[in-house]
PDB file of N, CA and C in Angstrom:
ATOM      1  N   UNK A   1       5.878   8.865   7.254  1.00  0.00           N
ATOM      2  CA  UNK A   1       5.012   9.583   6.353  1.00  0.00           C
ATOM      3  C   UNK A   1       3.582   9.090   6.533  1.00  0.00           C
ATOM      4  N   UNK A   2       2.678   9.916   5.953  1.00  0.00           N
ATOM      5  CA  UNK A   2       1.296   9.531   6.590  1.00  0.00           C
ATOM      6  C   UNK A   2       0.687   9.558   4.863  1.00  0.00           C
ATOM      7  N   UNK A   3      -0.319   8.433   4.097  1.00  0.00           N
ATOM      8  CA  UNK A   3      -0.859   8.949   2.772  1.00  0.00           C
ATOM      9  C   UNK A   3      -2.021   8.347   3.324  1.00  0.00           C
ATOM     10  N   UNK A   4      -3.182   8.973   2.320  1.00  0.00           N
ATOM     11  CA  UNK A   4      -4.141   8.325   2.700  1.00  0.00           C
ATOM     12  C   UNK A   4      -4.446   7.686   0.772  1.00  0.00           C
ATOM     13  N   UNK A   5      -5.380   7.372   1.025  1.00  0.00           N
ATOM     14  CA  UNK A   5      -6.122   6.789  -0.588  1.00  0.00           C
ATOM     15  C   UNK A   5      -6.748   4.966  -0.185  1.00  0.00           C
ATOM     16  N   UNK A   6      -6.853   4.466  -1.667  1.00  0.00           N
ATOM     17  CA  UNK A   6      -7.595   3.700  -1.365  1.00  0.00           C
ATOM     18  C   UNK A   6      -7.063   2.193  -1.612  1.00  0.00           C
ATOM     19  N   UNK A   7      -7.370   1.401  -0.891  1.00  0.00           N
ATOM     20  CA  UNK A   7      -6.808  -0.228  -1.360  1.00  0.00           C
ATOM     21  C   UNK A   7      -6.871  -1.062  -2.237  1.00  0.00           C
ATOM     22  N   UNK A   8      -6.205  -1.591  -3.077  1.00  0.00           N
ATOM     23  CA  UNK A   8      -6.696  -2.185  -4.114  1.00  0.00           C
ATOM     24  C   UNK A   8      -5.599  -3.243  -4.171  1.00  0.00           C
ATOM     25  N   UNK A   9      -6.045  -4.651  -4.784  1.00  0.00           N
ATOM     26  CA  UNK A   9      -5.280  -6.019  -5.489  1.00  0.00           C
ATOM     27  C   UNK A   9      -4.948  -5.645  -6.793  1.00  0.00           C
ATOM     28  N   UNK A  10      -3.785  -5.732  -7.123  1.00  0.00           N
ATOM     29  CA  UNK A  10      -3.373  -5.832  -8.589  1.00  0.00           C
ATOM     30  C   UNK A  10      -2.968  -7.151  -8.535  1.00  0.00           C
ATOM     31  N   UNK A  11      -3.566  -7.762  -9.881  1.00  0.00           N
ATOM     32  CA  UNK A  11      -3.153  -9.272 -10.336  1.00  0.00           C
ATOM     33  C   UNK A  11      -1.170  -9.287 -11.189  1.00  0.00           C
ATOM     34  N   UNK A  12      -0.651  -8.961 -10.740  1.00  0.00           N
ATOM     35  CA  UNK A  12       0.600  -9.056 -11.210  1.00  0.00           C
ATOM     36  C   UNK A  12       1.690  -9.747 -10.523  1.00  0.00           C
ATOM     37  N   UNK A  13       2.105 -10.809 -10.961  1.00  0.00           N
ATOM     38  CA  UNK A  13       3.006 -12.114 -10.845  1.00  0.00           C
ATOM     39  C   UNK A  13       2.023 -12.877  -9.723  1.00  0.00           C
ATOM     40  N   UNK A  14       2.418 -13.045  -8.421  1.00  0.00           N
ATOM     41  CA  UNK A  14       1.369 -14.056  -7.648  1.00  0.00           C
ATOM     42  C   UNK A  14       0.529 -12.880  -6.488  1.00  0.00           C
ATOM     43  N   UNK A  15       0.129 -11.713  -7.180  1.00  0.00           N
ATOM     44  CA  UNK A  15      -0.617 -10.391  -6.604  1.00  0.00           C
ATOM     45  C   UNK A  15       0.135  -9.760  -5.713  1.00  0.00           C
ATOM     46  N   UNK A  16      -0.929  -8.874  -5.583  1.00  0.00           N
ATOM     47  CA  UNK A  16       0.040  -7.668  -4.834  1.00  0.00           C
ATOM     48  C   UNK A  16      -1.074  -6.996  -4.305  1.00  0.00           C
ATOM     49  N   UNK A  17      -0.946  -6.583  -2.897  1.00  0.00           N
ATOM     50  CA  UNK A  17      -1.873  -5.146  -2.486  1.00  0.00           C
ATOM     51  C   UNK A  17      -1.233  -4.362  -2.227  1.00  0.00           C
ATOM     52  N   UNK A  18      -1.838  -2.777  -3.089  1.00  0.00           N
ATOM     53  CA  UNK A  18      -1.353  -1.451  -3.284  1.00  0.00           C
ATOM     54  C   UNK A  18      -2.337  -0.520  -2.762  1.00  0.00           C
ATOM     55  N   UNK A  19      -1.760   0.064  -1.851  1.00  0.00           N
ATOM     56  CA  UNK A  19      -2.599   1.484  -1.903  1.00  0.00           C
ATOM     57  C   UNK A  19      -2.218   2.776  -2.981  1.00  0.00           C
ATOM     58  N   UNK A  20      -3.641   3.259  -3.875  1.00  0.00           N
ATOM     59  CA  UNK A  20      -3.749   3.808  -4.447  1.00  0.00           C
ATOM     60  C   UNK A  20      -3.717   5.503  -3.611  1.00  0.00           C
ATOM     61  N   UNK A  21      -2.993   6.161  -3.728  1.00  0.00           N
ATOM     62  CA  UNK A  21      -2.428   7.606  -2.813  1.00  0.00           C
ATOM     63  C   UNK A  21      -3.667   8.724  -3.662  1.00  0.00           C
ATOM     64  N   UNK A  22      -3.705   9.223  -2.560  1.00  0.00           N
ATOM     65  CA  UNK A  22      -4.900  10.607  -2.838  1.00  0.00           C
ATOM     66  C   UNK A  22      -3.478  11.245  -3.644  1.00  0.00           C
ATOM     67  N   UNK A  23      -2.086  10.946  -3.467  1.00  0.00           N
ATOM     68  CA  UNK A  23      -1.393  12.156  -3.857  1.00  0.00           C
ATOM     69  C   UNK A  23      -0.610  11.447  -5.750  1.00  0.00           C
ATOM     70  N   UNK A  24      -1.879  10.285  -6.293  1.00  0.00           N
ATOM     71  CA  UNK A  24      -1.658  10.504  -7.752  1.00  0.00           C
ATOM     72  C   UNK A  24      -0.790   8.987  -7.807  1.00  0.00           C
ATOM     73  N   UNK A  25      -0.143   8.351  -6.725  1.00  0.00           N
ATOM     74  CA  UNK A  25       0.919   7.693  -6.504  1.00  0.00           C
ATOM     75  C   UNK A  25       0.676   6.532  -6.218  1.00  0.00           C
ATOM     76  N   UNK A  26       1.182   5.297  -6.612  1.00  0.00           N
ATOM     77  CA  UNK A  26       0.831   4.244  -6.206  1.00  0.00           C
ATOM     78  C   UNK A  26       1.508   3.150  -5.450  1.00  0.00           C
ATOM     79  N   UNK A  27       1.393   2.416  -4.021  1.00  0.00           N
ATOM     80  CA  UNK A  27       2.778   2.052  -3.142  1.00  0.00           C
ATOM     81  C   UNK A  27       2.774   0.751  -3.268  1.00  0.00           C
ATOM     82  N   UNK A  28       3.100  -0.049  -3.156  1.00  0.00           N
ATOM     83  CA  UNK A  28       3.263  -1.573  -2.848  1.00  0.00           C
ATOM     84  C   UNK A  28       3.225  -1.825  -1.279  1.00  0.00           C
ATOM     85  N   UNK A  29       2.283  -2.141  -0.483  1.00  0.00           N
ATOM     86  CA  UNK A  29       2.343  -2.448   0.578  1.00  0.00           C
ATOM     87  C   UNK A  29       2.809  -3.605   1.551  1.00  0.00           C
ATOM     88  N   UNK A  30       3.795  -3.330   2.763  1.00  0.00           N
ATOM     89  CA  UNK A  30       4.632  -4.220   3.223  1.00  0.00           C
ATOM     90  C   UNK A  30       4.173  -4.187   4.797  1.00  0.00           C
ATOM     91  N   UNK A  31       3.592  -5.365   5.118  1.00  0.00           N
ATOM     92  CA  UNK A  31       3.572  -5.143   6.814  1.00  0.00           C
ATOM     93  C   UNK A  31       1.689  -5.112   6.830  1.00  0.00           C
ATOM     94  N   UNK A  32       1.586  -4.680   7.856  1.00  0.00           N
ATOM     95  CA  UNK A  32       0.202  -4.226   8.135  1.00  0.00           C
ATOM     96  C   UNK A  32      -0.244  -5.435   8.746  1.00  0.00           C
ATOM     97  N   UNK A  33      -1.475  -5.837   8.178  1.00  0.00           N
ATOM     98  CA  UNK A  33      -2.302  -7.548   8.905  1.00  0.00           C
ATOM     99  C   UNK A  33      -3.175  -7.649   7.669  1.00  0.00           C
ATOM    100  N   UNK A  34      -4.077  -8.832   8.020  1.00  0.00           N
ATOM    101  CA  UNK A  34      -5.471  -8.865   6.997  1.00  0.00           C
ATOM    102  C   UNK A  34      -6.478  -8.261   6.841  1.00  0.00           C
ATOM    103  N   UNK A  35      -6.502  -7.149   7.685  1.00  0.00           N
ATOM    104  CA  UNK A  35      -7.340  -6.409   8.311  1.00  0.00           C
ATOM    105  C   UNK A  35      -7.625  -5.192   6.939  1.00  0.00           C
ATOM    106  N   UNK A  36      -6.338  -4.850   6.784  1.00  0.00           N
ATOM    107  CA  UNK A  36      -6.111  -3.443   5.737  1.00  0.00           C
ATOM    108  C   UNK A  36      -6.232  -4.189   4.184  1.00  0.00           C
ATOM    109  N   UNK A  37      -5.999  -5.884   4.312  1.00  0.00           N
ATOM    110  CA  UNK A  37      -6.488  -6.086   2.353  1.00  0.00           C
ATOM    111  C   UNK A  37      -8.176  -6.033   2.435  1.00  0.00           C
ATOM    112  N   UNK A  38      -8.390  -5.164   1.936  1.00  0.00           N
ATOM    113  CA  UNK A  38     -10.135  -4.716   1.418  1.00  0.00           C
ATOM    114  C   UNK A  38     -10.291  -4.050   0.320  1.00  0.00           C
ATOM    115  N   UNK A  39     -10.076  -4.650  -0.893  1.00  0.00           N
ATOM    116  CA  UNK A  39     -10.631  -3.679  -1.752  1.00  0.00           C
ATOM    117  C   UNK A  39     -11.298  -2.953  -1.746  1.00  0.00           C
ATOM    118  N   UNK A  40     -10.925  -1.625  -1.955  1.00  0.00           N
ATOM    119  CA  UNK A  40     -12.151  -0.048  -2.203  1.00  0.00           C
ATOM    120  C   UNK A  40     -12.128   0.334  -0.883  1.00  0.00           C
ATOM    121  N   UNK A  41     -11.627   0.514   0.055  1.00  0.00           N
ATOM    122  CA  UNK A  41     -11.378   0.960   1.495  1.00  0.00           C
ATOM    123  C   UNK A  41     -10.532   1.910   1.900  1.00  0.00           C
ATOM    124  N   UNK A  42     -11.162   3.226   2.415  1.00  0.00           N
ATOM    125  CA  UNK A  42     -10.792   4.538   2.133  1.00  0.00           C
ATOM    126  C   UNK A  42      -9.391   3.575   3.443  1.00  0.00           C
ATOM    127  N   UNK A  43      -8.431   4.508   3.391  1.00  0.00           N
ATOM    128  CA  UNK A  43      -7.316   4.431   4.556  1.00  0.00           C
ATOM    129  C   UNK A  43      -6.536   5.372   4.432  1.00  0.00           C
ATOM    130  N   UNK A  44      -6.221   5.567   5.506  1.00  0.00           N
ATOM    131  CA  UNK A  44      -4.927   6.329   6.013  1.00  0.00           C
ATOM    132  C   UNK A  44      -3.760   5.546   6.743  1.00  0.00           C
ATOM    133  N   UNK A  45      -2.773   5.856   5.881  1.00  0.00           N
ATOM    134  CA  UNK A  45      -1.411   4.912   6.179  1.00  0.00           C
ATOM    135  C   UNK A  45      -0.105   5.385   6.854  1.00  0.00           C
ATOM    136  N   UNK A  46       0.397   5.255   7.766  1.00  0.00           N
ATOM    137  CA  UNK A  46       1.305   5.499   8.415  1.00  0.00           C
ATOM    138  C   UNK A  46       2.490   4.874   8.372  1.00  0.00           C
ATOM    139  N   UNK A  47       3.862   5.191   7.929  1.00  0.00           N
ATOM    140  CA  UNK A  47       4.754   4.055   7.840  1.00  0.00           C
ATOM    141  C   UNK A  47       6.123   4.523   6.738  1.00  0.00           C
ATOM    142  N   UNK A  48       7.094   4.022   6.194  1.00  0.00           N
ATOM    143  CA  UNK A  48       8.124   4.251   5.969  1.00  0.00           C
ATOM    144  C   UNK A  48       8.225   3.622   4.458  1.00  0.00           C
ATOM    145  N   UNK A  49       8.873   4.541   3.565  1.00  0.00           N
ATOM    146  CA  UNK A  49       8.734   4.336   2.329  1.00  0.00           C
ATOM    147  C   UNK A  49      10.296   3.655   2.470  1.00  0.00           C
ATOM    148  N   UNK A  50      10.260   2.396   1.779  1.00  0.00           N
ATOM    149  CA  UNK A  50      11.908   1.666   1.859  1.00  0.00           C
ATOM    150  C   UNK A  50      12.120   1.738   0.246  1.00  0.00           C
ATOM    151  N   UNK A  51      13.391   2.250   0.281  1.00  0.00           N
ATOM    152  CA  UNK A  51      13.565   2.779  -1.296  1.00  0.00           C
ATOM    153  C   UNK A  51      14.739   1.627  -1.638  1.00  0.00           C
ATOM    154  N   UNK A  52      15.385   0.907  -0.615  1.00  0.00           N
ATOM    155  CA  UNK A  52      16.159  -0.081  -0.994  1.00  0.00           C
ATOM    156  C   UNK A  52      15.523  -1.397  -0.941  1.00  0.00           C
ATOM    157  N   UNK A  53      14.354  -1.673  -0.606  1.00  0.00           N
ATOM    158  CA  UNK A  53      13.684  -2.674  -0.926  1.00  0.00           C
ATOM    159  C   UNK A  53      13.476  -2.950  -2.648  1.00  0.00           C
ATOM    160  N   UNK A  54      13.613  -4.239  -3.411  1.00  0.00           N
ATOM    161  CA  UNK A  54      13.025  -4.502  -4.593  1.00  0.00           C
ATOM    162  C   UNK A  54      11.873  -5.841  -4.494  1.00  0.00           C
ATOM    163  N   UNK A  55      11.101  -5.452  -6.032  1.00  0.00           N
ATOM    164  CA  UNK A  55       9.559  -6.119  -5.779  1.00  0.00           C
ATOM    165  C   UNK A  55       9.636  -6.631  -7.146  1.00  0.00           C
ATOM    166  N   UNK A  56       9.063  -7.941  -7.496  1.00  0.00           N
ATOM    167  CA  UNK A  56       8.797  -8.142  -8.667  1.00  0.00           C
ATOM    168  C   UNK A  56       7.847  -7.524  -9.596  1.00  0.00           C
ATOM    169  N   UNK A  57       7.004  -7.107  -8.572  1.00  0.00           N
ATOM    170  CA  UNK A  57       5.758  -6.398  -9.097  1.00  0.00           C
ATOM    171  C   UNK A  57       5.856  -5.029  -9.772  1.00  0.00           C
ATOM    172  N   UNK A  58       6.524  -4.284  -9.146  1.00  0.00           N
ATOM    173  CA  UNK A  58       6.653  -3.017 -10.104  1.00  0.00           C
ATOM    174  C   UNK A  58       6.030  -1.684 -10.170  1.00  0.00           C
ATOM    175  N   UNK A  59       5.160  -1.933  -9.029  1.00  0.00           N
ATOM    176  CA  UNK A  59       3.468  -1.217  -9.265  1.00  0.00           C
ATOM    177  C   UNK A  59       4.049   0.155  -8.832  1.00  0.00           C
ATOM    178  N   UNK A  60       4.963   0.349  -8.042  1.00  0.00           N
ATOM    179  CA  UNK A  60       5.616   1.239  -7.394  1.00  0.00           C
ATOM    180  C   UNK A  60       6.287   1.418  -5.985  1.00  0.00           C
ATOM    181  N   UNK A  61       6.627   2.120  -5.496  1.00  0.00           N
ATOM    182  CA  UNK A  61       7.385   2.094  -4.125  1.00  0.00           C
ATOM    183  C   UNK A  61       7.209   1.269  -3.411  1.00  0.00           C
ATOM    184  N   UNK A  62       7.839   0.665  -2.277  1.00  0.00           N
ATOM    185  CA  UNK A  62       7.108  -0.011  -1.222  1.00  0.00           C
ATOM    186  C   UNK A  62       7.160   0.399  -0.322  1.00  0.00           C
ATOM    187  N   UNK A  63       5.904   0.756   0.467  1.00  0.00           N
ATOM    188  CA  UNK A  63       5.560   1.583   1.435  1.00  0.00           C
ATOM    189  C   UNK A  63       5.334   0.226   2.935  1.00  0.00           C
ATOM    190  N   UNK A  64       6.440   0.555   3.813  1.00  0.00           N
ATOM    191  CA  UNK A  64       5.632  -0.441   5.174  1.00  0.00           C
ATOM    192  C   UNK A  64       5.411  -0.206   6.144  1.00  0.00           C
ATOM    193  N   UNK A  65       4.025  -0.419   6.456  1.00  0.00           N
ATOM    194  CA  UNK A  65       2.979  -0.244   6.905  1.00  0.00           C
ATOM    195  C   UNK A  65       3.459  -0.169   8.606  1.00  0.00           C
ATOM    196  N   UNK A  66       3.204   0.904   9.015  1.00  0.00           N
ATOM    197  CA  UNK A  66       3.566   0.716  10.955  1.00  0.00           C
ATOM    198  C   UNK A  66       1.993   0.935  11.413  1.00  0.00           C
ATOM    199  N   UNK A  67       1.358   1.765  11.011  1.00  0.00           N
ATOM    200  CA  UNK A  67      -0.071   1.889  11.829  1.00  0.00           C
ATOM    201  C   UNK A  67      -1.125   2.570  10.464  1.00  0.00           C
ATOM    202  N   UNK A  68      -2.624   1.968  10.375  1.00  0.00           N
ATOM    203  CA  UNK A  68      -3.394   2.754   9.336  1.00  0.00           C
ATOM    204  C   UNK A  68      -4.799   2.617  10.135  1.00  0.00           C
ATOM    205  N   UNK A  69      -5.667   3.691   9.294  1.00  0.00           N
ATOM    206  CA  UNK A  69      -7.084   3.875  10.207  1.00  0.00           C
ATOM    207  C   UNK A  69      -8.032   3.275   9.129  1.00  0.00           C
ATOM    208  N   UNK A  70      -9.167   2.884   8.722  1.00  0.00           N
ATOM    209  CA  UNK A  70      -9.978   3.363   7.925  1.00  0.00           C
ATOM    210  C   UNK A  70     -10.798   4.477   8.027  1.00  0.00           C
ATOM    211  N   UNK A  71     -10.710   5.287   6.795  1.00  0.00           N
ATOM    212  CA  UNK A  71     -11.627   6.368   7.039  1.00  0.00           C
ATOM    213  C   UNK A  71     -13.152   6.709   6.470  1.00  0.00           C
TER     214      UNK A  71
END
């Protein structure tokens, strides 16, 4: 699946980076590098939503990361 939206840190249990989805939705991100944690950084994300994965965090799905652009 491909989303785009924007990056953001949520402070919840020992943090978390989420991309915030143009499509309303919010993912828990798995994989990627250091490259993609930037707060406020438009992206486009490429990669596989794992629905049997669990997170302490909660924020929502976890989405992991195979390839993203900034846009």
């Amino acid at each position: 699946m491909k989303l785009q939206g924007s990056i953001a840190f949520r402070d919840v249990e020992s943090g978390v980076w989420v991309l915030e989805g143009d499509d309303g939705h919010t993912y828990e991100l798995a994989g990627g590098d250091r490259g993609i944690k930037k707060t406020g950084c438009r992206v486009e994300i490429e990669g596989d939503g794992d629905k049997k994965a669990v997170s302490l965090s909660m924020v929502g799905p976890i989405l992991r990361v195979a390839r993203y652009r900034f846009l």
